[in-house]
PDB file of N, CA and C in Angstrom:
ATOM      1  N   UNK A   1     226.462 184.080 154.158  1.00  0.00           N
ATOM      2  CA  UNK A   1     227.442 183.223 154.785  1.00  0.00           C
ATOM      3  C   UNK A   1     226.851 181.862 155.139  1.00  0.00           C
ATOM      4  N   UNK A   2     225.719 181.863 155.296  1.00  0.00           N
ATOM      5  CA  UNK A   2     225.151 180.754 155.587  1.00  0.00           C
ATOM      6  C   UNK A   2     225.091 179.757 154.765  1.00  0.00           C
ATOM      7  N   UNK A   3     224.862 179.842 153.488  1.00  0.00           N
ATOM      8  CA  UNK A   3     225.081 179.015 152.377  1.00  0.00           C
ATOM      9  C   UNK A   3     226.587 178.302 152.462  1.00  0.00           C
ATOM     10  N   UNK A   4     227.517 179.031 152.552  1.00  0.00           N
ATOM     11  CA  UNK A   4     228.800 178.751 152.575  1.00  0.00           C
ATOM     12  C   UNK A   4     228.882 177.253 153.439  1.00  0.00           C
ATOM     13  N   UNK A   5     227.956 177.973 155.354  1.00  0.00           N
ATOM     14  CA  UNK A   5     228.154 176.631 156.318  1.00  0.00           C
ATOM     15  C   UNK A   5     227.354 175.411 155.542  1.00  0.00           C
ATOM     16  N   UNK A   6     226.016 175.900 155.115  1.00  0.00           N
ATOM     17  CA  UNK A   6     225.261 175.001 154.770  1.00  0.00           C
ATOM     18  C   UNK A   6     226.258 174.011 153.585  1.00  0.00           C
ATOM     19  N   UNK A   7     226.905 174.604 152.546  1.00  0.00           N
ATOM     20  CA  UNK A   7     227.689 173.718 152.155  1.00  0.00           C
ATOM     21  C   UNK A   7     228.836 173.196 152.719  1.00  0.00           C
ATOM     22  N   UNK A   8     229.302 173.429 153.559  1.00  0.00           N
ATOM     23  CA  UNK A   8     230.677 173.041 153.984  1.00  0.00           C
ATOM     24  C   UNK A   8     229.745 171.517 154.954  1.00  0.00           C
ATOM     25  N   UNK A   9     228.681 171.236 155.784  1.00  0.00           N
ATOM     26  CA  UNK A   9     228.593 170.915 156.179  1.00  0.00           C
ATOM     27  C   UNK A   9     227.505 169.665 155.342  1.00  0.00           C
ATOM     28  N   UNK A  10     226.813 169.752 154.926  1.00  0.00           N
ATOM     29  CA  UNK A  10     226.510 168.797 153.500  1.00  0.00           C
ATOM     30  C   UNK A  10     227.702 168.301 152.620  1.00  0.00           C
ATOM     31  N   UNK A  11     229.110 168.259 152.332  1.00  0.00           N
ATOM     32  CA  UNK A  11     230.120 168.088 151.993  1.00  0.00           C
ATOM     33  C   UNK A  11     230.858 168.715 150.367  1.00  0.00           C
ATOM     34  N   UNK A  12     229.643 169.649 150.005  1.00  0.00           N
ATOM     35  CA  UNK A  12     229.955 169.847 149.093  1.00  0.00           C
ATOM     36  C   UNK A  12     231.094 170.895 149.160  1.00  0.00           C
ATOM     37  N   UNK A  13     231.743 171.499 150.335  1.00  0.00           N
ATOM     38  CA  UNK A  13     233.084 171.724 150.128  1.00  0.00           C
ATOM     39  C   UNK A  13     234.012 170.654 151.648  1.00  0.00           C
ATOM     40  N   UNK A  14     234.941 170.305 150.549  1.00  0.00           N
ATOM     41  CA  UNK A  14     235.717 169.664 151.574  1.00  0.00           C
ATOM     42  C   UNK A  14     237.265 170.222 151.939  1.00  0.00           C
ATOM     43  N   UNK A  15     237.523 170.451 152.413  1.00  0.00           N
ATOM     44  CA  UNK A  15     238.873 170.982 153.042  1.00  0.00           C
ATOM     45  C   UNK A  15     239.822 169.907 153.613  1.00  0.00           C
ATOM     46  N   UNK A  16     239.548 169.119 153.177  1.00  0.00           N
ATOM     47  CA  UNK A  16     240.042 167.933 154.348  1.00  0.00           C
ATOM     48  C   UNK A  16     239.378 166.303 153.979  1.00  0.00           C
ATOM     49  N   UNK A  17     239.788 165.386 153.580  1.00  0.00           N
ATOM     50  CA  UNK A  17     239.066 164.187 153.501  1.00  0.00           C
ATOM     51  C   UNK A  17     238.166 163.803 154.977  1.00  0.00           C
ATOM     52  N   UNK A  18     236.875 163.909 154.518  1.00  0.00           N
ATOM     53  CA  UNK A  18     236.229 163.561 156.295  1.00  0.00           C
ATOM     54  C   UNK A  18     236.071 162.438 156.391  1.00  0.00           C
ATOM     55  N   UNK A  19     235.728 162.090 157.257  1.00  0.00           N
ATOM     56  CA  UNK A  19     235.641 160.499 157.981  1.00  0.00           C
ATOM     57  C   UNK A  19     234.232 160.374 158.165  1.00  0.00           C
ATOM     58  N   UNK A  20     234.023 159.426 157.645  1.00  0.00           N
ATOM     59  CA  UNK A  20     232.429 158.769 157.872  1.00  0.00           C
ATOM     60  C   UNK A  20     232.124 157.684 158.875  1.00  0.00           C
ATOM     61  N   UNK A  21     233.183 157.425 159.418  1.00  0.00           N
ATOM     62  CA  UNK A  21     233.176 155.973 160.365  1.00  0.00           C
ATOM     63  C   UNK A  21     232.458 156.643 162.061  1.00  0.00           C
ATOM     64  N   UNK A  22     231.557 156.253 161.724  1.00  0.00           N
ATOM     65  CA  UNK A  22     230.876 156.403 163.704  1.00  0.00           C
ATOM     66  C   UNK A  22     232.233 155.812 164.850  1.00  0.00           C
ATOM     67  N   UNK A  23     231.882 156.346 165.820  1.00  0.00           N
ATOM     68  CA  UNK A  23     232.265 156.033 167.291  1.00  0.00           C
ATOM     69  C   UNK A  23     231.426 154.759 168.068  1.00  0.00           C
ATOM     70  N   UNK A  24     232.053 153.704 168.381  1.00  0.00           N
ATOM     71  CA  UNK A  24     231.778 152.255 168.751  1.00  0.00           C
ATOM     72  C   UNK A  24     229.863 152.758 169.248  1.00  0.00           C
ATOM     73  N   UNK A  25     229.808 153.797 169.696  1.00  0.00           N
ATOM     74  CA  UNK A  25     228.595 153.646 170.461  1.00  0.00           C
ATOM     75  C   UNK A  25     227.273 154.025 169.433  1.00  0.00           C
ATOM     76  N   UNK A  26     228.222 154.915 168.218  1.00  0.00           N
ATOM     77  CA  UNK A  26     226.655 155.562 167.398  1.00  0.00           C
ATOM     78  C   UNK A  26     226.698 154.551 166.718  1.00  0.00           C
ATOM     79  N   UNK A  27     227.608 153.187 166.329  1.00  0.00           N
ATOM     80  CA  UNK A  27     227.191 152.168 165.859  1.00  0.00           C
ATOM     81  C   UNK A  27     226.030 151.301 166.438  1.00  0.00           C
ATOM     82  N   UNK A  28     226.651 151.174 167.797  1.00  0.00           N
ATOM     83  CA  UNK A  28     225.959 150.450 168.353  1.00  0.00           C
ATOM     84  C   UNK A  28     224.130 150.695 168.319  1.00  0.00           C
ATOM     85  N   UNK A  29     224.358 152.248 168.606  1.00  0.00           N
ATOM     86  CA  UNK A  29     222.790 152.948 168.888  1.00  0.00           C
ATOM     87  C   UNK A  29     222.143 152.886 167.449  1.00  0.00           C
ATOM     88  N   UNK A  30     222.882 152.897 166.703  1.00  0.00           N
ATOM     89  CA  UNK A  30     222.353 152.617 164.651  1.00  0.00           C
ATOM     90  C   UNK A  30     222.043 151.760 164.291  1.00  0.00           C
ATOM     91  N   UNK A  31     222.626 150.330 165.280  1.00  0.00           N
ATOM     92  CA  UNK A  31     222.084 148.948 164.935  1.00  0.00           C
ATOM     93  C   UNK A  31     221.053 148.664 165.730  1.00  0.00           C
ATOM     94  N   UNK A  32     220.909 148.938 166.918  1.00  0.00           N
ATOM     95  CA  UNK A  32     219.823 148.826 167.713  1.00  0.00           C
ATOM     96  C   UNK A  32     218.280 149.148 167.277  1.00  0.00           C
ATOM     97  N   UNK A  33     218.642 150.596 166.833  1.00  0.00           N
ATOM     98  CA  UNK A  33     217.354 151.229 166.320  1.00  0.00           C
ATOM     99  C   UNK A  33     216.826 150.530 164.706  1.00  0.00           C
ATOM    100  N   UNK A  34     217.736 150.583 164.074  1.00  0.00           N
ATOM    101  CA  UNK A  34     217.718 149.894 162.841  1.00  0.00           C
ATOM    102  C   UNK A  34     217.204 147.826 162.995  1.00  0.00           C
ATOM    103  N   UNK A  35     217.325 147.515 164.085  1.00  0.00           N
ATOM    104  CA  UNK A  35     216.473 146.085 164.459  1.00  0.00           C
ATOM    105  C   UNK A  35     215.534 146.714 164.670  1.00  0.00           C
ATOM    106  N   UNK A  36     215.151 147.854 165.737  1.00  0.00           N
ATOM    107  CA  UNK A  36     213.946 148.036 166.032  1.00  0.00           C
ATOM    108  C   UNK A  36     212.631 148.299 165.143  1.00  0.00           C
ATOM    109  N   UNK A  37     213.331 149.071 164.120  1.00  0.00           N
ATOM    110  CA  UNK A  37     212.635 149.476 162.837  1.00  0.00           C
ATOM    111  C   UNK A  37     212.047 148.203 161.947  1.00  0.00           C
ATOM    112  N   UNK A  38     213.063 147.425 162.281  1.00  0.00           N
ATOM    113  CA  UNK A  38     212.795 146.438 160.959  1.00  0.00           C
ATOM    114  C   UNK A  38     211.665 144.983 162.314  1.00  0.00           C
ATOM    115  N   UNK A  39     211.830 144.868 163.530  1.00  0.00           N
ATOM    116  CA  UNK A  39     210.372 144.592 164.612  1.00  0.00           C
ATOM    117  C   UNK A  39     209.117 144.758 164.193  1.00  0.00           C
ATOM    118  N   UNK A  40     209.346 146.303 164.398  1.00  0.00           N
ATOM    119  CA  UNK A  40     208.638 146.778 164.143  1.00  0.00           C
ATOM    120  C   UNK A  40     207.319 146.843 162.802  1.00  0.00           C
ATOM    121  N   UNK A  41     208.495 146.914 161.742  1.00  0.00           N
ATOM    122  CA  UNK A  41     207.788 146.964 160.420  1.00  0.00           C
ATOM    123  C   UNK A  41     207.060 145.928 160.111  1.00  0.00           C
ATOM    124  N   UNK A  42     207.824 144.975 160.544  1.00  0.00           N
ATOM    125  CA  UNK A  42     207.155 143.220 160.457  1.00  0.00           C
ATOM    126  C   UNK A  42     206.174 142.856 160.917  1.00  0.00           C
ATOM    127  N   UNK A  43     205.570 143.542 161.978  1.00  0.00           N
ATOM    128  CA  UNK A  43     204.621 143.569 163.234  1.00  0.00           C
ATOM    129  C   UNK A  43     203.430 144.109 162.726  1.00  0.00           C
ATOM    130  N   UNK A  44     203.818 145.537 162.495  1.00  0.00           N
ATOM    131  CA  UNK A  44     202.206 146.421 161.835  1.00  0.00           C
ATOM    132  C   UNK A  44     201.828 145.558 160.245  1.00  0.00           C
ATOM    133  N   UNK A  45     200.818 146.093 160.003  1.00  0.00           N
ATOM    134  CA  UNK A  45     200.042 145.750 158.630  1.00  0.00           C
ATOM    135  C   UNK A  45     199.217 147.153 158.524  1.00  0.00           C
ATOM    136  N   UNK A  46     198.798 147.429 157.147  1.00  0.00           N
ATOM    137  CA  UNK A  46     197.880 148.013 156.650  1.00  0.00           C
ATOM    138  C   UNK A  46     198.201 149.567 157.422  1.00  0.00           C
ATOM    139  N   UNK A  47     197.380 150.255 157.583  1.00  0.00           N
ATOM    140  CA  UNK A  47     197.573 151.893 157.854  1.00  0.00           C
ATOM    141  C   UNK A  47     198.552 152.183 159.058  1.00  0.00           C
ATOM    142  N   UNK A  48     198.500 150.957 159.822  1.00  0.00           N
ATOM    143  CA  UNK A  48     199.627 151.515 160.851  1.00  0.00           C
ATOM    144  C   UNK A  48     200.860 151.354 160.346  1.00  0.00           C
ATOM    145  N   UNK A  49     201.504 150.366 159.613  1.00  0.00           N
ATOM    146  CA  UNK A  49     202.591 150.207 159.339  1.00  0.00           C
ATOM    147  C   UNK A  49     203.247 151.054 158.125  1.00  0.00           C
ATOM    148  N   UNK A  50     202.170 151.714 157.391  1.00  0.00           N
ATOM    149  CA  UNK A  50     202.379 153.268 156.522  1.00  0.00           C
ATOM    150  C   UNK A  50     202.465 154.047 157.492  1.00  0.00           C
ATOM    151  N   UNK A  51     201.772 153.903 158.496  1.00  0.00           N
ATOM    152  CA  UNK A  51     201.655 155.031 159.269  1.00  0.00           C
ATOM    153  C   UNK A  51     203.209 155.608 160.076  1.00  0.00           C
ATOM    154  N   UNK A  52     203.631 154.291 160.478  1.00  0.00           N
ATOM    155  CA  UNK A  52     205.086 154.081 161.609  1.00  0.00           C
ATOM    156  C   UNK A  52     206.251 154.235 160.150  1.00  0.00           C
ATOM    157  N   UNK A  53     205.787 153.975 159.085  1.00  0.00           N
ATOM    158  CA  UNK A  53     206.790 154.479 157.584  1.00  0.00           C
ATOM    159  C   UNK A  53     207.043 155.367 157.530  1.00  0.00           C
ATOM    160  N   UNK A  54     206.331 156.477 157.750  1.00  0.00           N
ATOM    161  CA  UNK A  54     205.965 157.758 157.428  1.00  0.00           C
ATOM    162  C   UNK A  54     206.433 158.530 158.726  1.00  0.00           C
ATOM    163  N   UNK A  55     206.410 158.095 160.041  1.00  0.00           N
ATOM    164  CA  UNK A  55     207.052 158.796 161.272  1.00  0.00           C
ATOM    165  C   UNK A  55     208.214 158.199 160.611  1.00  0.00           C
ATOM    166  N   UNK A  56     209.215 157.427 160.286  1.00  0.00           N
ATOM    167  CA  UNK A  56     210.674 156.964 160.154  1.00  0.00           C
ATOM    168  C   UNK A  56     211.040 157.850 159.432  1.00  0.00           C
ATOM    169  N   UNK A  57     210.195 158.151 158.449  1.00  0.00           N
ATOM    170  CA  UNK A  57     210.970 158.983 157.382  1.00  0.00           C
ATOM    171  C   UNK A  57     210.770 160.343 157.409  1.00  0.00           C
ATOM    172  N   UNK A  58     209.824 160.974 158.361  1.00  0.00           N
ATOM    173  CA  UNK A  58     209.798 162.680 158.555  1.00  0.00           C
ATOM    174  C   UNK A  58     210.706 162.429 159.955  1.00  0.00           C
ATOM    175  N   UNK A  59     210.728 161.653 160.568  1.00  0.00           N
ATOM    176  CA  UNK A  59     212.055 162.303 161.705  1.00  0.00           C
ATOM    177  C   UNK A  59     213.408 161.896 161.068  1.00  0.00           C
ATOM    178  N   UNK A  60     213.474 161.078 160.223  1.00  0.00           N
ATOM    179  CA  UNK A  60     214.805 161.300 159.867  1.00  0.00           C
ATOM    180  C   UNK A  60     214.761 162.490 159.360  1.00  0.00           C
ATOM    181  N   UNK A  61     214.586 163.434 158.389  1.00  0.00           N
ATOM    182  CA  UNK A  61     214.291 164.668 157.853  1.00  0.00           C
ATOM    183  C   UNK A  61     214.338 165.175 158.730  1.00  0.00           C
ATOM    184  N   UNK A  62     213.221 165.410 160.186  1.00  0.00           N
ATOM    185  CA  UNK A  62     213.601 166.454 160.746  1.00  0.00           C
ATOM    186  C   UNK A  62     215.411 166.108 161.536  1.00  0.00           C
ATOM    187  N   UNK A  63     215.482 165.264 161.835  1.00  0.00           N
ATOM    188  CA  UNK A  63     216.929 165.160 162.659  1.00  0.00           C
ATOM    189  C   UNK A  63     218.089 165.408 161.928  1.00  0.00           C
ATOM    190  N   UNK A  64     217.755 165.455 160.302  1.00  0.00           N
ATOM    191  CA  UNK A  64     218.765 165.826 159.820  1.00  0.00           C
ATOM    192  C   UNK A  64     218.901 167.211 159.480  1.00  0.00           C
ATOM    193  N   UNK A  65     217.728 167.825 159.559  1.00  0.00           N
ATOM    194  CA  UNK A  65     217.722 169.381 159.279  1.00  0.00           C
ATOM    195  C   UNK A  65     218.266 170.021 160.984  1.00  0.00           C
ATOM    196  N   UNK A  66     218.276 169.713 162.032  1.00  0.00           N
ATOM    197  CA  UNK A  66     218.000 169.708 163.321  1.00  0.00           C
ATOM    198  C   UNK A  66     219.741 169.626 163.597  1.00  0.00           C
ATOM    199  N   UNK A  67     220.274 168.577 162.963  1.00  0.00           N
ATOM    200  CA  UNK A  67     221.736 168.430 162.892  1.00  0.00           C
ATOM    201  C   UNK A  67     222.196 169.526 162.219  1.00  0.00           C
ATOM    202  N   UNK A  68     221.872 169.848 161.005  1.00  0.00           N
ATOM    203  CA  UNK A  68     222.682 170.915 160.327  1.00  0.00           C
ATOM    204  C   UNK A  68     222.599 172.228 160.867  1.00  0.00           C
ATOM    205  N   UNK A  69     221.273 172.470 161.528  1.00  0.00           N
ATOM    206  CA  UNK A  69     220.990 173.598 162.658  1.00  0.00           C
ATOM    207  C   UNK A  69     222.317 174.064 163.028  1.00  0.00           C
ATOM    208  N   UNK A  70     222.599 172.314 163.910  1.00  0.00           N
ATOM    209  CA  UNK A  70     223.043 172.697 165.231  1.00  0.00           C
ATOM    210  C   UNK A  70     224.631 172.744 164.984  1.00  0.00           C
ATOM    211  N   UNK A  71     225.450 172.014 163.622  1.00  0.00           N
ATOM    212  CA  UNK A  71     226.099 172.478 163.074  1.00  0.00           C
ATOM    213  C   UNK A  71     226.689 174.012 162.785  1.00  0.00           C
ATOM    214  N   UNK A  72     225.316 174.390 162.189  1.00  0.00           N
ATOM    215  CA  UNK A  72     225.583 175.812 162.068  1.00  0.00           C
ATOM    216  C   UNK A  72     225.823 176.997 163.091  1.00  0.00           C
ATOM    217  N   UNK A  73     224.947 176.606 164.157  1.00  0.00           N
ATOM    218  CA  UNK A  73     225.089 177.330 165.642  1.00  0.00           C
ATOM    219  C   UNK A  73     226.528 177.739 165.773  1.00  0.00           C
ATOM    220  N   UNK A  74     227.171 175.364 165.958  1.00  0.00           N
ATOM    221  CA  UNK A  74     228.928 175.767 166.394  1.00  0.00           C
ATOM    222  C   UNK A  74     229.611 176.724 165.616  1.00  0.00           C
ATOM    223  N   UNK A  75     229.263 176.496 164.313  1.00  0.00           N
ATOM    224  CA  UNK A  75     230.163 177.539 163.356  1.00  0.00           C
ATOM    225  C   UNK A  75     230.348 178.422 163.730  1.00  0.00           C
ATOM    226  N   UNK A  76     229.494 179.166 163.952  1.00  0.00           N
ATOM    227  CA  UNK A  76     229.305 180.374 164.052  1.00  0.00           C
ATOM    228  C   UNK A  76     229.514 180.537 165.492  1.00  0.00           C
ATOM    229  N   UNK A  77     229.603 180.071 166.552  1.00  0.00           N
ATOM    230  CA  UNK A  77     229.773 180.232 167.565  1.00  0.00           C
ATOM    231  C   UNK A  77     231.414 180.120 168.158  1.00  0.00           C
ATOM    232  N   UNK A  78     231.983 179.400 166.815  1.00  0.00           N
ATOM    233  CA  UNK A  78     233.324 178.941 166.871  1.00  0.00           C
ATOM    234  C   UNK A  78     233.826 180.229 165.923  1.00  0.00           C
ATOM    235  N   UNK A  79     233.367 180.917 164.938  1.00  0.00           N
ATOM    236  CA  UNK A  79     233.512 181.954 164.501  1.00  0.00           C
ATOM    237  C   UNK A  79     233.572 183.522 165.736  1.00  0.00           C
ATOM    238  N   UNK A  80     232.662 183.565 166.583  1.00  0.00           N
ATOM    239  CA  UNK A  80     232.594 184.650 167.674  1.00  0.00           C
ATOM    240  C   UNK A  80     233.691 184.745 168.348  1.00  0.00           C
ATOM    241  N   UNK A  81     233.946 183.189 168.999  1.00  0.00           N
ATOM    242  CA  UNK A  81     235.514 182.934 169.605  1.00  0.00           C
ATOM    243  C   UNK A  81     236.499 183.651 168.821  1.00  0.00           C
ATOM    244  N   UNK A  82     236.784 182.896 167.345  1.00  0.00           N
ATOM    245  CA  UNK A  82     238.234 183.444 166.734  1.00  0.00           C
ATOM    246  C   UNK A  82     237.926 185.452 166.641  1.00  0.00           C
ATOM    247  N   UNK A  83     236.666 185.624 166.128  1.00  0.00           N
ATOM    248  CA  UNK A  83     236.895 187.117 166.472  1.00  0.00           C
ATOM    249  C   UNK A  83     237.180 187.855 167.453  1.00  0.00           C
ATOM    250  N   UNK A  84     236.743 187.204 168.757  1.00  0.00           N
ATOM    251  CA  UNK A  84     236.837 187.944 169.633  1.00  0.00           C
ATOM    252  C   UNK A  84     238.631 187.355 170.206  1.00  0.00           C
ATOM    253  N   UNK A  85     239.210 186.463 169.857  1.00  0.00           N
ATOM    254  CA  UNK A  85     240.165 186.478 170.401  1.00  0.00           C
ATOM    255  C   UNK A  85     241.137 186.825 169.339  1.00  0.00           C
ATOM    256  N   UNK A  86     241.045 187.283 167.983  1.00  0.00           N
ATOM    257  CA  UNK A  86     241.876 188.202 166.809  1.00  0.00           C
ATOM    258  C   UNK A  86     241.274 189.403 166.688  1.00  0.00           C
ATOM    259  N   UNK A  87     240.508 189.531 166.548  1.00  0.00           N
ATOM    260  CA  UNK A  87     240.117 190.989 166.203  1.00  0.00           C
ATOM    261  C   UNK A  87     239.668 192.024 167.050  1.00  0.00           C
ATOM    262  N   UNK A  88     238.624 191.540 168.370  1.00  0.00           N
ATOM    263  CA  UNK A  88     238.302 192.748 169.364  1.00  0.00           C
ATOM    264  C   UNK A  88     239.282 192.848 170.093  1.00  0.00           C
ATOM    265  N   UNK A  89     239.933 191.801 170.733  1.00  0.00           N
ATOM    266  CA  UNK A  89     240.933 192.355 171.626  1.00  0.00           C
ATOM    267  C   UNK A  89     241.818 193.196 171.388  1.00  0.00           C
ATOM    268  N   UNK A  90     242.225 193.344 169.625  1.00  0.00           N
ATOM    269  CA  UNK A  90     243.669 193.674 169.204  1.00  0.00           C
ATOM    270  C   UNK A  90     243.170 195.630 168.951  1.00  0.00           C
ATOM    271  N   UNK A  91     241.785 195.541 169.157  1.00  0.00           N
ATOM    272  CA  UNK A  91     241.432 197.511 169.096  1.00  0.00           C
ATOM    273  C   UNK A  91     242.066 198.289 170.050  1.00  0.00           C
ATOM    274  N   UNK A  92     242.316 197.833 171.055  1.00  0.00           N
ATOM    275  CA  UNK A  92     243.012 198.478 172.258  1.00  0.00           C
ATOM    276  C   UNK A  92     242.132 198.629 173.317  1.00  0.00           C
TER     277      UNK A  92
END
């Protein structure tokens, strides 16, 4: 079943046209960080600035594996709900 969330939530099944447009604030927090990055990059030279490359690009990885986690949690946690309010209650 997990494959199933894992795709539903990577988009390779869609049920629904989704929306990609952020909320005024994860823009805001996307542009912020995204100046900071690019400060930043401009600033280091030589091994540190591979170095601060290389943290950008394993925490994006981890935050995106970390998201789909936590994705999967709700699913399934939103799955317990509908059972327990269709199916255990209705045993008697």
């Amino acid at each position: 079943m997990s494959n199933f969330i894992e795709d539903l939530y990577y988009g390779n099944i869609e049920p629904q046209e989704l929306s990609t447009e952020f909320s005024g604030k994860l823009k805001k927090k996307l542009s912020q960080l995204a100046e900071k990055e690019e400060q930043l990059t401009v600033r280091l030279n030589g091994e540190d600035k591979e170095l601060f490359q290389k943290y950008v690009s394993d925490y994006t990885e981890f935050s995106s594996i970390s998201n789909a986690d936590s994705f999967i949690s709700g699913f399934r946690l939103g799955a317990r709900f509908t059972y327990d309010t269709f199916i255990k209650n209705t045993k008697g």
